[in-house]
Protein backbone atom coordinates (compact mmCIF):
# COMPACT_ATOMS: atom_id res chain seq x y z
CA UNK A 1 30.67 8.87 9.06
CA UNK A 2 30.55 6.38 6.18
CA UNK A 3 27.30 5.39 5.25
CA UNK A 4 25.75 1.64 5.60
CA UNK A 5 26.18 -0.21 2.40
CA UNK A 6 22.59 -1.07 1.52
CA UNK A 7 21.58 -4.58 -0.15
CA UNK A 8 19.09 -4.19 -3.24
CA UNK A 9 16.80 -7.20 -4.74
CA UNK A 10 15.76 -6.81 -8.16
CA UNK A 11 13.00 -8.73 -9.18
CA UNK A 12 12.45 -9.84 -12.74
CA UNK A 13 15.31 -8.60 -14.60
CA UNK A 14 14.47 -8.03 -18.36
CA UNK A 15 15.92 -4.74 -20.66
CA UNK A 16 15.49 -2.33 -18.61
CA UNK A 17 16.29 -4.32 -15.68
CA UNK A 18 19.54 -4.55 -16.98
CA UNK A 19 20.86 -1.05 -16.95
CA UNK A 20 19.56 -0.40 -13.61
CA UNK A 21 21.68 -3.43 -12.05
CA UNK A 22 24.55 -2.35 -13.70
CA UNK A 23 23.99 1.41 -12.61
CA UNK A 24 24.02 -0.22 -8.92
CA UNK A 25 26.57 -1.90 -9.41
CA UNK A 26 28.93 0.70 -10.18
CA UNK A 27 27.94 2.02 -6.84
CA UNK A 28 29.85 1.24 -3.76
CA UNK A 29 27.36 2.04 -1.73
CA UNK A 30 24.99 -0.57 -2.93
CA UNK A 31 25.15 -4.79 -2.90
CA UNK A 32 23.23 -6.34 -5.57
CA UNK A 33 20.88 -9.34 -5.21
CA UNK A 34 19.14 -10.94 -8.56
CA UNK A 35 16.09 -12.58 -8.06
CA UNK A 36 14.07 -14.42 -10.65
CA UNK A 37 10.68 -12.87 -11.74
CA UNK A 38 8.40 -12.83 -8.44
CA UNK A 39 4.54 -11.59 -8.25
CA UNK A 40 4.20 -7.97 -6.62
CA UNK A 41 1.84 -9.31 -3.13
CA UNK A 42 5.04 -11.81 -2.79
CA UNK A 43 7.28 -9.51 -3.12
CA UNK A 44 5.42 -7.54 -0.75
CA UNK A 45 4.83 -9.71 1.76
CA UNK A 46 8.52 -10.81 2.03
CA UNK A 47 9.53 -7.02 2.93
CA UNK A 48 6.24 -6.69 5.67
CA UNK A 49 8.08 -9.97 7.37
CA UNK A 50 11.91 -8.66 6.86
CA UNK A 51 13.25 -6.24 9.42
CA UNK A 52 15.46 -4.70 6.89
CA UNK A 53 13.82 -4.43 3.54
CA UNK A 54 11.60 -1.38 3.75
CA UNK A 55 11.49 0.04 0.56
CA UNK A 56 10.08 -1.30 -2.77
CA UNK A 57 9.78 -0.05 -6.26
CA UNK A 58 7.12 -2.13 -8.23
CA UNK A 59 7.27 -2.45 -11.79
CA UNK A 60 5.74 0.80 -13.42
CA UNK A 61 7.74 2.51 -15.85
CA UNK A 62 5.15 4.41 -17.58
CA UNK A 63 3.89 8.17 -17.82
CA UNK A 64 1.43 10.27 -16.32
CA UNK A 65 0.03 7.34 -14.10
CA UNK A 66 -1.28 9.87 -11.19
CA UNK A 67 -3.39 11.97 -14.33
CA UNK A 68 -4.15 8.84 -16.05
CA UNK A 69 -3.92 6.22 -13.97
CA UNK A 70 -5.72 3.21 -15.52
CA UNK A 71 -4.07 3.94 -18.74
CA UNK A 72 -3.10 2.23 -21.55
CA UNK A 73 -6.28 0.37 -20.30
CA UNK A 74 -4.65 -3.22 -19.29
CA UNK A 75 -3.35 -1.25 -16.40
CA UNK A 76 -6.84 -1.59 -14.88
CA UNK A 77 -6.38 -5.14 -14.13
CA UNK A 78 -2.16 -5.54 -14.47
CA UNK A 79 -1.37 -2.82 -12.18
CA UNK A 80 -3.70 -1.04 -9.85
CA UNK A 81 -4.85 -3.92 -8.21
CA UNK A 82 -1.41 -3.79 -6.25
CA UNK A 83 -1.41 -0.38 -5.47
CA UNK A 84 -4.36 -0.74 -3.92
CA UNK A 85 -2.64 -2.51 -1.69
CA UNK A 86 0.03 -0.80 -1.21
CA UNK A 87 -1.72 2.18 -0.26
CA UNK A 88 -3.65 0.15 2.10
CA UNK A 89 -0.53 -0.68 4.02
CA UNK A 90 1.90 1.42 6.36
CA UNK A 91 4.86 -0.94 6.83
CA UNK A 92 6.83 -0.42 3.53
CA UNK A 93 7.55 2.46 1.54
CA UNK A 94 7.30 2.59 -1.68
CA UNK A 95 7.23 5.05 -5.35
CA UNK A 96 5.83 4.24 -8.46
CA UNK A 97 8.86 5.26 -10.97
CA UNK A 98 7.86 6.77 -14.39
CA UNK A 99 10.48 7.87 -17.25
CA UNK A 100 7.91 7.74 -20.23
CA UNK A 101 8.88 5.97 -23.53
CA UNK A 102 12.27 4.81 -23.40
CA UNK A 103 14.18 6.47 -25.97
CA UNK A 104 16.41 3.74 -26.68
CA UNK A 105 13.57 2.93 -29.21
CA UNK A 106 15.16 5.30 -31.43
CA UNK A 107 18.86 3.63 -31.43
CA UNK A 108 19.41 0.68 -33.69
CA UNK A 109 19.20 -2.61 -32.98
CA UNK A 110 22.91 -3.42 -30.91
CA UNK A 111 23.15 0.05 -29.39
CA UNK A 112 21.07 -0.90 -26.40
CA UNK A 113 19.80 -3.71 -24.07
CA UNK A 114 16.14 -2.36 -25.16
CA UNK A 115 14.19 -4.76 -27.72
CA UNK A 116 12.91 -2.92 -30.43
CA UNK A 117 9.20 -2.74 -30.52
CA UNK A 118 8.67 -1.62 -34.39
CA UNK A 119 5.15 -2.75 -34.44
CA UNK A 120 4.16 -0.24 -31.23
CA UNK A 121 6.59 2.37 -31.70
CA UNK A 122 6.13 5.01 -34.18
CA UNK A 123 9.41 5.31 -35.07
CA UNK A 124 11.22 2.23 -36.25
CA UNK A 125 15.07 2.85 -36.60
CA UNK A 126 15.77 -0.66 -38.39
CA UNK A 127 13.54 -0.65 -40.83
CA UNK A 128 13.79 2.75 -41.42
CA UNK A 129 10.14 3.69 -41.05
CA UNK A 130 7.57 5.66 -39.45
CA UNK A 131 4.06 5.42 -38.37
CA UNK A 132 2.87 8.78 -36.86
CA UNK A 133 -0.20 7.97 -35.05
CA UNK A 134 -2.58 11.10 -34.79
CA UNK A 135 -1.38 14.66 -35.39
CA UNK A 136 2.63 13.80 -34.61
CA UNK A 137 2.10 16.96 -32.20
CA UNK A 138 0.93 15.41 -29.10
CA UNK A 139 3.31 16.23 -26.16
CA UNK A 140 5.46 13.24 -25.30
CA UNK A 141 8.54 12.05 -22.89
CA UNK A 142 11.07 9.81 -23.17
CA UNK A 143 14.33 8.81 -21.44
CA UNK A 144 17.24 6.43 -22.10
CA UNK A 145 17.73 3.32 -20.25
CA UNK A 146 20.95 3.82 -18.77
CA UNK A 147 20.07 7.27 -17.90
CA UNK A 148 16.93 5.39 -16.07
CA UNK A 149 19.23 3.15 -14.31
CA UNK A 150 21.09 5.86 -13.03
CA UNK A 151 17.90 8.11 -11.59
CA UNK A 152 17.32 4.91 -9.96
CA UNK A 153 20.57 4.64 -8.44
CA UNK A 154 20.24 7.96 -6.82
CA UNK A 155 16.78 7.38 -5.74
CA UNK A 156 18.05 4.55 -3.73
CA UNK A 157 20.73 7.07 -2.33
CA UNK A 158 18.05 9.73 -1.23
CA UNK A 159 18.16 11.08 1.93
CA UNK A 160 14.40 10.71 2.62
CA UNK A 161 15.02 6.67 1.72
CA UNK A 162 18.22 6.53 3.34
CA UNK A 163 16.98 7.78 6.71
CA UNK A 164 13.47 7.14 5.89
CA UNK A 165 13.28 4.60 9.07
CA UNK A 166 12.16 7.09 11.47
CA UNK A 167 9.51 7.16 13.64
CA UNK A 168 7.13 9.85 15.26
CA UNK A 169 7.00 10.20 18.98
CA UNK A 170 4.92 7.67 19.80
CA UNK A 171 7.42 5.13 17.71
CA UNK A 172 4.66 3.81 15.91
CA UNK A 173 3.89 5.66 12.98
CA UNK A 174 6.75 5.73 10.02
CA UNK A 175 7.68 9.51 8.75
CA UNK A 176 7.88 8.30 5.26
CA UNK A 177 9.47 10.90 2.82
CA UNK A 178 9.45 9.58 -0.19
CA UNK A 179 6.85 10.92 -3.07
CA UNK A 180 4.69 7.65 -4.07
CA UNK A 181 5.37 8.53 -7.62
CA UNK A 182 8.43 9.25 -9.29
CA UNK A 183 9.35 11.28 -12.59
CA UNK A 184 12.16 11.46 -15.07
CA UNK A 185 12.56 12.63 -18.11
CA UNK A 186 15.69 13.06 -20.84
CA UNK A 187 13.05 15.14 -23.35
CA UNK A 188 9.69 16.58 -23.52
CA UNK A 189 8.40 16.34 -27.60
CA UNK A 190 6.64 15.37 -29.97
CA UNK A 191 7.24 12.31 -33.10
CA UNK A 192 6.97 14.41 -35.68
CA UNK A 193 10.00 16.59 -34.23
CA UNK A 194 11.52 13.41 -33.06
CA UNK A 195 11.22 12.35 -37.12
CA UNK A 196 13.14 15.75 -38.28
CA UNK A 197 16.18 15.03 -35.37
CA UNK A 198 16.66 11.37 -36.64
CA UNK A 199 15.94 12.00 -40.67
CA UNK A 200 19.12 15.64 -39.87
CA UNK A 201 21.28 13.04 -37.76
CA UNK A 202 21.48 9.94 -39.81
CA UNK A 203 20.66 11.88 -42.98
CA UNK A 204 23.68 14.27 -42.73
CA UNK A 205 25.69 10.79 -41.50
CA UNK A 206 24.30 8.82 -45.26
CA UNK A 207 24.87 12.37 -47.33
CA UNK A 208 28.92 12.43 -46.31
CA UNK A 209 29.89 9.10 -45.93
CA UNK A 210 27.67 7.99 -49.08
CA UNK A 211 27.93 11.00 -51.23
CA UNK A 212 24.24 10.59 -51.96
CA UNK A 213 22.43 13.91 -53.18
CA UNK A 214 19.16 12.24 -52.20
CA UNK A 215 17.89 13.11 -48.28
CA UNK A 216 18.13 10.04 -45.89
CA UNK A 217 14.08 10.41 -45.60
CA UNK A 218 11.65 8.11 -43.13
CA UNK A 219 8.79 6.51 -45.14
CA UNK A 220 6.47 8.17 -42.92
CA UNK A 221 2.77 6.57 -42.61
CA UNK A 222 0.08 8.14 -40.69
CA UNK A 223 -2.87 6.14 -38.61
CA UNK A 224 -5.63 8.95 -37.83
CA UNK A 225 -7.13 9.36 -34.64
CA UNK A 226 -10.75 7.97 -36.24
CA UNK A 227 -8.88 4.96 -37.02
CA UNK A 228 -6.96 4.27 -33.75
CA UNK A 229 -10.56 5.15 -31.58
CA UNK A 230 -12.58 2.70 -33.70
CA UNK A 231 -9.71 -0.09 -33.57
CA UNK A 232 -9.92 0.12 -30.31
CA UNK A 233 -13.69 0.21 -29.48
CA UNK A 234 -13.87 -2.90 -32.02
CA UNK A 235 -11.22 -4.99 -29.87
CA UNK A 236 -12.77 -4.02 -26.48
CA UNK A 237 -16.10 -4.98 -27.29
CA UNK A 238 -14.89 -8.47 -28.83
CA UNK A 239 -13.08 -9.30 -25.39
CA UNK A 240 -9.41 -10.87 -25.09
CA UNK A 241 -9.75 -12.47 -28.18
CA UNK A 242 -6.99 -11.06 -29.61
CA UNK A 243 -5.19 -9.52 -27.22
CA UNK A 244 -2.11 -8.47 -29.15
CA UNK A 245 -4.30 -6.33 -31.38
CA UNK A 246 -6.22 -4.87 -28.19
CA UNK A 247 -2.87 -3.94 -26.80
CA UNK A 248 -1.77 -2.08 -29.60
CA UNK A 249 -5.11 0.13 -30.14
CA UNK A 250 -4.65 1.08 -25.78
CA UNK A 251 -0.72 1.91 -26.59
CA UNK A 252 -2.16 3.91 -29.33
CA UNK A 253 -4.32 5.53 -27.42
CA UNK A 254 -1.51 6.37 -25.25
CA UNK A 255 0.31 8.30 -27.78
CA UNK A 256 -2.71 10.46 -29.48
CA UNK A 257 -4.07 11.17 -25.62
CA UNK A 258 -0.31 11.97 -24.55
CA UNK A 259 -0.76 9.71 -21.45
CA UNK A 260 3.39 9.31 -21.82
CA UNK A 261 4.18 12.71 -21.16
CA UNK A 262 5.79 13.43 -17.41
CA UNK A 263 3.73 16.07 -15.92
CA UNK A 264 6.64 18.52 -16.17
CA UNK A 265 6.44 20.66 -13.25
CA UNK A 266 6.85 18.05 -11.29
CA UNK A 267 9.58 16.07 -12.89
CA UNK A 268 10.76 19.09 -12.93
CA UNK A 269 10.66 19.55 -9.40
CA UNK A 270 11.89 15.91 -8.69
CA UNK A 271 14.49 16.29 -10.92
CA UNK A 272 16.68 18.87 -8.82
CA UNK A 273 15.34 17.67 -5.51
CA UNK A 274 16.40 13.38 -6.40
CA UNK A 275 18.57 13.71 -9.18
CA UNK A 276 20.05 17.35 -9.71
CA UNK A 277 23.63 15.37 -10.21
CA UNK A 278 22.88 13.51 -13.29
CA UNK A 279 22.45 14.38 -17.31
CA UNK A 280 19.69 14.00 -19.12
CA UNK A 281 20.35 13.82 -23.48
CA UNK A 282 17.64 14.73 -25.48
CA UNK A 283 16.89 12.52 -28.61
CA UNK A 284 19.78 14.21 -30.53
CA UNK A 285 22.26 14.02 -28.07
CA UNK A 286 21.49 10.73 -26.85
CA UNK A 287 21.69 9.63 -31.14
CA UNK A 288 25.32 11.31 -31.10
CA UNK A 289 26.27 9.84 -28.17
CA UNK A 290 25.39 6.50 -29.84
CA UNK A 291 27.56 6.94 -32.60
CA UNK A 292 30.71 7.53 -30.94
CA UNK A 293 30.63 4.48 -28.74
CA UNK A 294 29.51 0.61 -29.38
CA UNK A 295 26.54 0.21 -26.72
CA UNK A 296 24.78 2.82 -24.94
């Protein structure tokens, strides 16, 4: 029996948002609606009142948010507010969906619908430069955005979502499925080995095509842990006076603390029980990938 096409609203389309409508809509078993950016309690309450829409996805796309779940520390007041309320609710289900860093941070600027963020991210493939905050040995994840689009795309297709309108005996209580957070994952590492795969794939790339003896070498700069822990005492205490430099110090945070980092076992888990079907590249195959075609 063919299946019921299924109608999916996203909300707020920016980068990543991008990927994951066009991973849909390569789908036949999905319709695609585009709605301009919308608060989460809106959103909400617009499912609660629909008799079809069921099932929401709010805007996560972090790590370890079930460890660390009022991390970086703007999360406190940006994000767990609303999932407050949706755990106080029965009426729609919903997952929290978490690939860590996006590794499209690593292509350069073109290959990817991802901004770069040189200023946050240790590794800046434009300017061809790298600040290692901390050791460069905390554990981290990351995962391409198309890949991320795609995880979605079967998420949407899972059985427990699919069918996940059933009701117990008494018809009153939903038998939802679905784990309230989800995990993917292209790569567990670390920056400093992420450093060595892009300094062997572009250098070896510069060395033939250049016939340079020198090594294609990131300037590498390190920010200690001291310095990241005071920055960011210093900003919290002076308020949101400058934000921009209170965001950096909690994203910092993030990557000497290795608050990015999937718990493995269960992305693990997830990942053959959602999304067994699908590839996941590590940073090197996901760089050679990049070269052989003109967006990723």
């Amino acid at each position: 029996m063919p299946r019921t096409r299924q109608t999916i609203a996203v909300a707020g389309v920016g980068d990543l948002g991008k990927y994951i409508c066009e991973e849909l809509l390569t789908s036949s078993d999905f319709s695609v609606i585009v709605l301009s950016r919308v608060v989460h309690a809106s959103l909400l309450a617009a499912c609660q009142k629909s008799h079809t829409c069921k099932r929401l996805i709010p805007s996560e796309w972090i790590g370890d948010s079930e460890t660390y779940p009022l991390k970086p520390d703007y999360y406190a007041s940006t994000r767990d507010p609303f999932r407050k309320i949706l755990r106080a609710q029965d009426e729609v289900e919903w997952t929290l969906f978490n690939p860590g860093w996006l590794a499209d941070y690593f292509l350069p600027r073109g290959k990817t619908y991802i901004s770069p963020i040189p200023d946050k991210f240790p590794v800046d493939p434009n300017g061809w430069r790298a600040c290692i905050r901390g050791s460069g040995e905390e554990m981290q994840s990351w995962t391409c955005g198309r890949e991320i689009g795609r995880a979605v795309v079967e998420l949407c297709r899972a059985e427990e979502w699919v069918s996940g309108n059933l009701t117990s005996a008494a018809d009153t209580i939903p038998l939802w499925h679905i784990e309230n957070v989800t995990y993917v994952a292209g790569e567990w590492s670390t920056f400093n080995t992420a450093v060595k795969v892009m300094e062997s794939h572009y250098g070896t790339f510069q060395l033939y095509y250049l016939n340079i003896v020198t090594g294609w070498l990131l300037p590498i700069t390190h920010k200690p842990v001291e310095d990241i822990q005071f920055s960011l005492e210093m900003h919290t205490n002076n308020g949101d006076d400058d934000f921009e430099a209170l965001e950096l110090a909690q994203v910092e945070e993030m990557m000497i603390m290795g608050y990015m980092a999937c718990p493995k076992e269960k992305t693990m888990r997830q990942q053959q029980k959602y999304f067994a079907d699908l590839k996941s590249s590590d940073l090197e195959q996901l760089l050679t990938y990049a070269d052989g075609v003109d967006f990723v």
